[in-house]
C-alpha atoms as a PDB file:
ATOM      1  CA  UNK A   1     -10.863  90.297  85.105  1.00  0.00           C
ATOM      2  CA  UNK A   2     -12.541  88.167  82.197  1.00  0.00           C
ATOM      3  CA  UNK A   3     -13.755  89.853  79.329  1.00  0.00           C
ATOM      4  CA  UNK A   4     -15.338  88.466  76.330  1.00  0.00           C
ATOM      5  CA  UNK A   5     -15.167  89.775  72.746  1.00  0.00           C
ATOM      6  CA  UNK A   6     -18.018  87.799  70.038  1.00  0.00           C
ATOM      7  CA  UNK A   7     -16.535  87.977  66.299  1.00  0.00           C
ATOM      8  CA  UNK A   8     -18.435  86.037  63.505  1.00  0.00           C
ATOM      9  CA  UNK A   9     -22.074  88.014  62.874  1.00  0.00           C
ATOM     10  CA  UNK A  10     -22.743  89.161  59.693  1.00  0.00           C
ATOM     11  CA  UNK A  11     -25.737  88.966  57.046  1.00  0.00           C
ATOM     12  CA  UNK A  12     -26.564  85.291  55.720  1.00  0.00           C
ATOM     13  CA  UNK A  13     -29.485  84.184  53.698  1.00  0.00           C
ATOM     14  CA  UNK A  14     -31.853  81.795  54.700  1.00  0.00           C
ATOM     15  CA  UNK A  15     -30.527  78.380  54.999  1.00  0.00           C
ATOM     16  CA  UNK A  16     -26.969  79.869  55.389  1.00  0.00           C
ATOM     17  CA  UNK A  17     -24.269  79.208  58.324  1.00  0.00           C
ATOM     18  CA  UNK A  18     -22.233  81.385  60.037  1.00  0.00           C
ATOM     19  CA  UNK A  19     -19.874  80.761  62.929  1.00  0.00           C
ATOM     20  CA  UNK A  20     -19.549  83.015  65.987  1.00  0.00           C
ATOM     21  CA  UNK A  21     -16.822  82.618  68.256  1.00  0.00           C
ATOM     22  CA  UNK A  22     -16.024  84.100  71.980  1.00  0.00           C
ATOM     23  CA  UNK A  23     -12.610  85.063  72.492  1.00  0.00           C
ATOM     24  CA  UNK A  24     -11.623  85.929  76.249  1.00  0.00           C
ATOM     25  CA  UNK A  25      -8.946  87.467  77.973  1.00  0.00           C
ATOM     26  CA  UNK A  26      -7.959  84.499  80.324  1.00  0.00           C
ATOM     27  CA  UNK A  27      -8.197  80.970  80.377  1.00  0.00           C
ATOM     28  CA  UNK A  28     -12.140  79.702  80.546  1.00  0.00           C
ATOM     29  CA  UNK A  29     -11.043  77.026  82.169  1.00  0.00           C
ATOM     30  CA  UNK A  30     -12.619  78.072  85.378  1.00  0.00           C
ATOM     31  CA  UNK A  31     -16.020  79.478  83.576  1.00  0.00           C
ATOM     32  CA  UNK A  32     -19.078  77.884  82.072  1.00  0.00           C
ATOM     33  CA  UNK A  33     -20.753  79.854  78.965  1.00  0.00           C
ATOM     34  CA  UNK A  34     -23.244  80.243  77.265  1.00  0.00           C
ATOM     35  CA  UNK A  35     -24.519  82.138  74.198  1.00  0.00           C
ATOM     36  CA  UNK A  36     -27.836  84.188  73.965  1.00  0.00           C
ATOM     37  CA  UNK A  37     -29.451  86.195  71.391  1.00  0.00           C
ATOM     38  CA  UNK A  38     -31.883  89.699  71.671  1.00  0.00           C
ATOM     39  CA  UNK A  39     -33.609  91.350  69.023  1.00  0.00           C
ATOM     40  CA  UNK A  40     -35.382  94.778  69.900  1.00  0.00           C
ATOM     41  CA  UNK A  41     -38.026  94.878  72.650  1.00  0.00           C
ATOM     42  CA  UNK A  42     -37.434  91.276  73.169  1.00  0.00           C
ATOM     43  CA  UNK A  43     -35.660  89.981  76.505  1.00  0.00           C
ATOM     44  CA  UNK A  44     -32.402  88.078  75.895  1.00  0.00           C
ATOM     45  CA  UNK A  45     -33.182  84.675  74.771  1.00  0.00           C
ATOM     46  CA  UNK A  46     -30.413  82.040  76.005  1.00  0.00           C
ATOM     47  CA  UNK A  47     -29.361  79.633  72.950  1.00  0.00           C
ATOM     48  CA  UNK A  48     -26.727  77.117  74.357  1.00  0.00           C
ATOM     49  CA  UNK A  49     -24.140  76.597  77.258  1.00  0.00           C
ATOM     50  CA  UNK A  50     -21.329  74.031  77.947  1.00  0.00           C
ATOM     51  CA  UNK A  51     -20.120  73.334  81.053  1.00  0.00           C
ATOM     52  CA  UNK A  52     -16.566  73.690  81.796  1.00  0.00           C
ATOM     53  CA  UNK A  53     -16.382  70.534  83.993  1.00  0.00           C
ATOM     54  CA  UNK A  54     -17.418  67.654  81.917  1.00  0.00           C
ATOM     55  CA  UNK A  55     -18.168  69.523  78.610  1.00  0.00           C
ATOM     56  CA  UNK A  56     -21.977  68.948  79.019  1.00  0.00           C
ATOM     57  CA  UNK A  57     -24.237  71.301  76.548  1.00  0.00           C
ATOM     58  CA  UNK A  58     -27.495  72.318  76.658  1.00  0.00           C
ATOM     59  CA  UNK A  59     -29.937  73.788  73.399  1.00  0.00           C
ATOM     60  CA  UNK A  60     -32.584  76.124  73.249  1.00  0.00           C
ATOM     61  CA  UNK A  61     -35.388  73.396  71.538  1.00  0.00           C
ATOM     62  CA  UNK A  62     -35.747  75.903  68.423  1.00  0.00           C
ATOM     63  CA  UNK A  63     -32.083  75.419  67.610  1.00  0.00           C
ATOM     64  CA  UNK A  64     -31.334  71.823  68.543  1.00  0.00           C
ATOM     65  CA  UNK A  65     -29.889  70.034  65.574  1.00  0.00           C
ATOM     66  CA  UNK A  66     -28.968  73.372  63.715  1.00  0.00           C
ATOM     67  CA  UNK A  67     -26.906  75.145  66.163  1.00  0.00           C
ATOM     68  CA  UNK A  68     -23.785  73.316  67.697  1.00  0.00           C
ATOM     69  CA  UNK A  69     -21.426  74.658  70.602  1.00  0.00           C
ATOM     70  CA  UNK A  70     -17.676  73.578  70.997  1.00  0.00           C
ATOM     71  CA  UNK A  71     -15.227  75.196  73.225  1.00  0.00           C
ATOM     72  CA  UNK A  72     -11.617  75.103  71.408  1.00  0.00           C
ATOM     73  CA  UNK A  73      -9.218  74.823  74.520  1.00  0.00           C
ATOM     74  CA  UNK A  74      -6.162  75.652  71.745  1.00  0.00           C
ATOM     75  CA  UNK A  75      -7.866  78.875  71.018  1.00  0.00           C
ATOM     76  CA  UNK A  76      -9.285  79.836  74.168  1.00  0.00           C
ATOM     77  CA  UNK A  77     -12.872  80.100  72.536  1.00  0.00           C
ATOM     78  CA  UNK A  78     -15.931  78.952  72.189  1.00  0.00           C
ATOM     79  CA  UNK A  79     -17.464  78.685  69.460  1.00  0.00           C
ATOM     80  CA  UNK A  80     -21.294  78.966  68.139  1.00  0.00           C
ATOM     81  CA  UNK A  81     -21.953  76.791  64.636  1.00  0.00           C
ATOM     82  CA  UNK A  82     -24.874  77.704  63.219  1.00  0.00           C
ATOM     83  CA  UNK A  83     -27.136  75.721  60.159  1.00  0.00           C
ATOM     84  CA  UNK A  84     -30.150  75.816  57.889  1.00  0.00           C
ATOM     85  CA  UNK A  85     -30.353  79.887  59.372  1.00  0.00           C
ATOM     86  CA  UNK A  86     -33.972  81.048  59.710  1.00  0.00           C
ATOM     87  CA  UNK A  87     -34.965  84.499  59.342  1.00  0.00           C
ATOM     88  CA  UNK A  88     -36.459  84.242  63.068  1.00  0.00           C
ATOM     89  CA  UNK A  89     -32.644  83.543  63.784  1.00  0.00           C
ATOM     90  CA  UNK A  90     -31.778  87.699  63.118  1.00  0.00           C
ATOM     91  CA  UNK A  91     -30.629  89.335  66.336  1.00  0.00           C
ATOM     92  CA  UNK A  92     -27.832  90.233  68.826  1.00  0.00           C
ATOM     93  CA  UNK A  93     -26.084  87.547  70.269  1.00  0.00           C
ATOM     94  CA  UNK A  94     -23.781  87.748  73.160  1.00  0.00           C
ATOM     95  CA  UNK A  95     -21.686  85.082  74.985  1.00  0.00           C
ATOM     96  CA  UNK A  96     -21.454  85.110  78.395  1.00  0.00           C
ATOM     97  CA  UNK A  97     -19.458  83.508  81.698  1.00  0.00           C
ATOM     98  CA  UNK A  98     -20.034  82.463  84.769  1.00  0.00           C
ATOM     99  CA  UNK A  99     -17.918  80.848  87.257  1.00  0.00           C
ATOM    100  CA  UNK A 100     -17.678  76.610  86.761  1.00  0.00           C
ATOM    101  CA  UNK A 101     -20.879  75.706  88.589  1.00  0.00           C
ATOM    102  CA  UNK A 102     -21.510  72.031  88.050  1.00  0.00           C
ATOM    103  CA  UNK A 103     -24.817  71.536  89.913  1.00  0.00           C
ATOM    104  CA  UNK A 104     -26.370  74.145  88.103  1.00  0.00           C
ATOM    105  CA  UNK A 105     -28.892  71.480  85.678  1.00  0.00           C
ATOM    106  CA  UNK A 106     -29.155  72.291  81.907  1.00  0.00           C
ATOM    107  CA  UNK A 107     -32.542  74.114  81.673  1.00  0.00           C
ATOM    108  CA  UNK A 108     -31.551  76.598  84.199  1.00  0.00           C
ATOM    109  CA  UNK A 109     -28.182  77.109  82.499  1.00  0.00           C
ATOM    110  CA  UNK A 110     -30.095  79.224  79.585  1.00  0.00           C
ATOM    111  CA  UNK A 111     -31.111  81.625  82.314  1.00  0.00           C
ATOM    112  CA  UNK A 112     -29.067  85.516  81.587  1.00  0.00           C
ATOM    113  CA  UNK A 113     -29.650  86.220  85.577  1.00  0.00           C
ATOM    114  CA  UNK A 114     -26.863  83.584  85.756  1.00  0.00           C
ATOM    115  CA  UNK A 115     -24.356  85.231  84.228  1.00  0.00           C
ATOM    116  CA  UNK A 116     -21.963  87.589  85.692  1.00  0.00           C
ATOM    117  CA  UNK A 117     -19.778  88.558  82.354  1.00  0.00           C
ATOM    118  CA  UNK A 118     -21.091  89.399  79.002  1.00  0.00           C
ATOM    119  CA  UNK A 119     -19.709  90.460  75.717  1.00  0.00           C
ATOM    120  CA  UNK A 120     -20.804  93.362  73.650  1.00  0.00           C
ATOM    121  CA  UNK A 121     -22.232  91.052  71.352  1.00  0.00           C
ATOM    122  CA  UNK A 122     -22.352  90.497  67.106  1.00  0.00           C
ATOM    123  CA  UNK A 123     -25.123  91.388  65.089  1.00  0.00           C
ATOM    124  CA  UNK A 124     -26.935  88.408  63.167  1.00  0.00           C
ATOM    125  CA  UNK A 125     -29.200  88.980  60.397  1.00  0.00           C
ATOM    126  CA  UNK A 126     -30.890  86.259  58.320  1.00  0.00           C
ATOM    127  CA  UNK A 127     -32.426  87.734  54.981  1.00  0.00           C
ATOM    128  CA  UNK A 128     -32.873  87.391  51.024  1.00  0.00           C
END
């Protein structure tokens, strides 16, 4: 059974970087993920996925060219790199898994319904 533990939140001013990273329990060799963020009454918002079979990624537009996902085979992570932080930034995020699904395109890889295993996420706050 896959589980997924998120380490790397923490409280970062504005134009700060922090680095999240998804540890799991077996390989994700067989899983796509993705990472997504909630704040209170908000639905989960997803922020970026790689696929597993070709190491494609995908960006939510209000993070492209700030936020950057790798997946560190060594490790067994992935990992969520994250520049120039904006207070609109602050929430929960999560990573989550779902089995390797090539077809799926990128858009629709952003989409939580997806995703059958989820983390218990790391809080991310952005403030002076």
């Amino acid at each position: 059974q896959l589980q997924l533990v998120e380490s790397g939140g923490g409280l970062v001013q504005p134009g700060g970087s922090l680095r999240l990273s998804c540890a799991a329990s077996i390989t994700l060799d067989y899983y796509d993920i993705a990472w997504f963020r909630q704040v209170p009454g908000k639905e989960r918002e997803g922020v970026s996925s790689i696929a597993t079979n070709d190491g494609s990624k995908y960006y939510l537009d209000s993070v492209k060219g700030r936020f950057t996902i790798s997946r560190d085979v060594f490790e067994n992570t992935v990992n969520l790199q994250m520049n120039s932080l904006k207070p609109e930034d602050t929430a929960i995020y999560y990573c989550a898994a779902l089995p390797r699904h090539p077809s799926i395109p990128g858009p629709r890889r952003l989409r939580a319904a997806l995703y059958d295993y989820w983390g218990q996420g790391t809080q991310v706050t952005v403030s002076s």
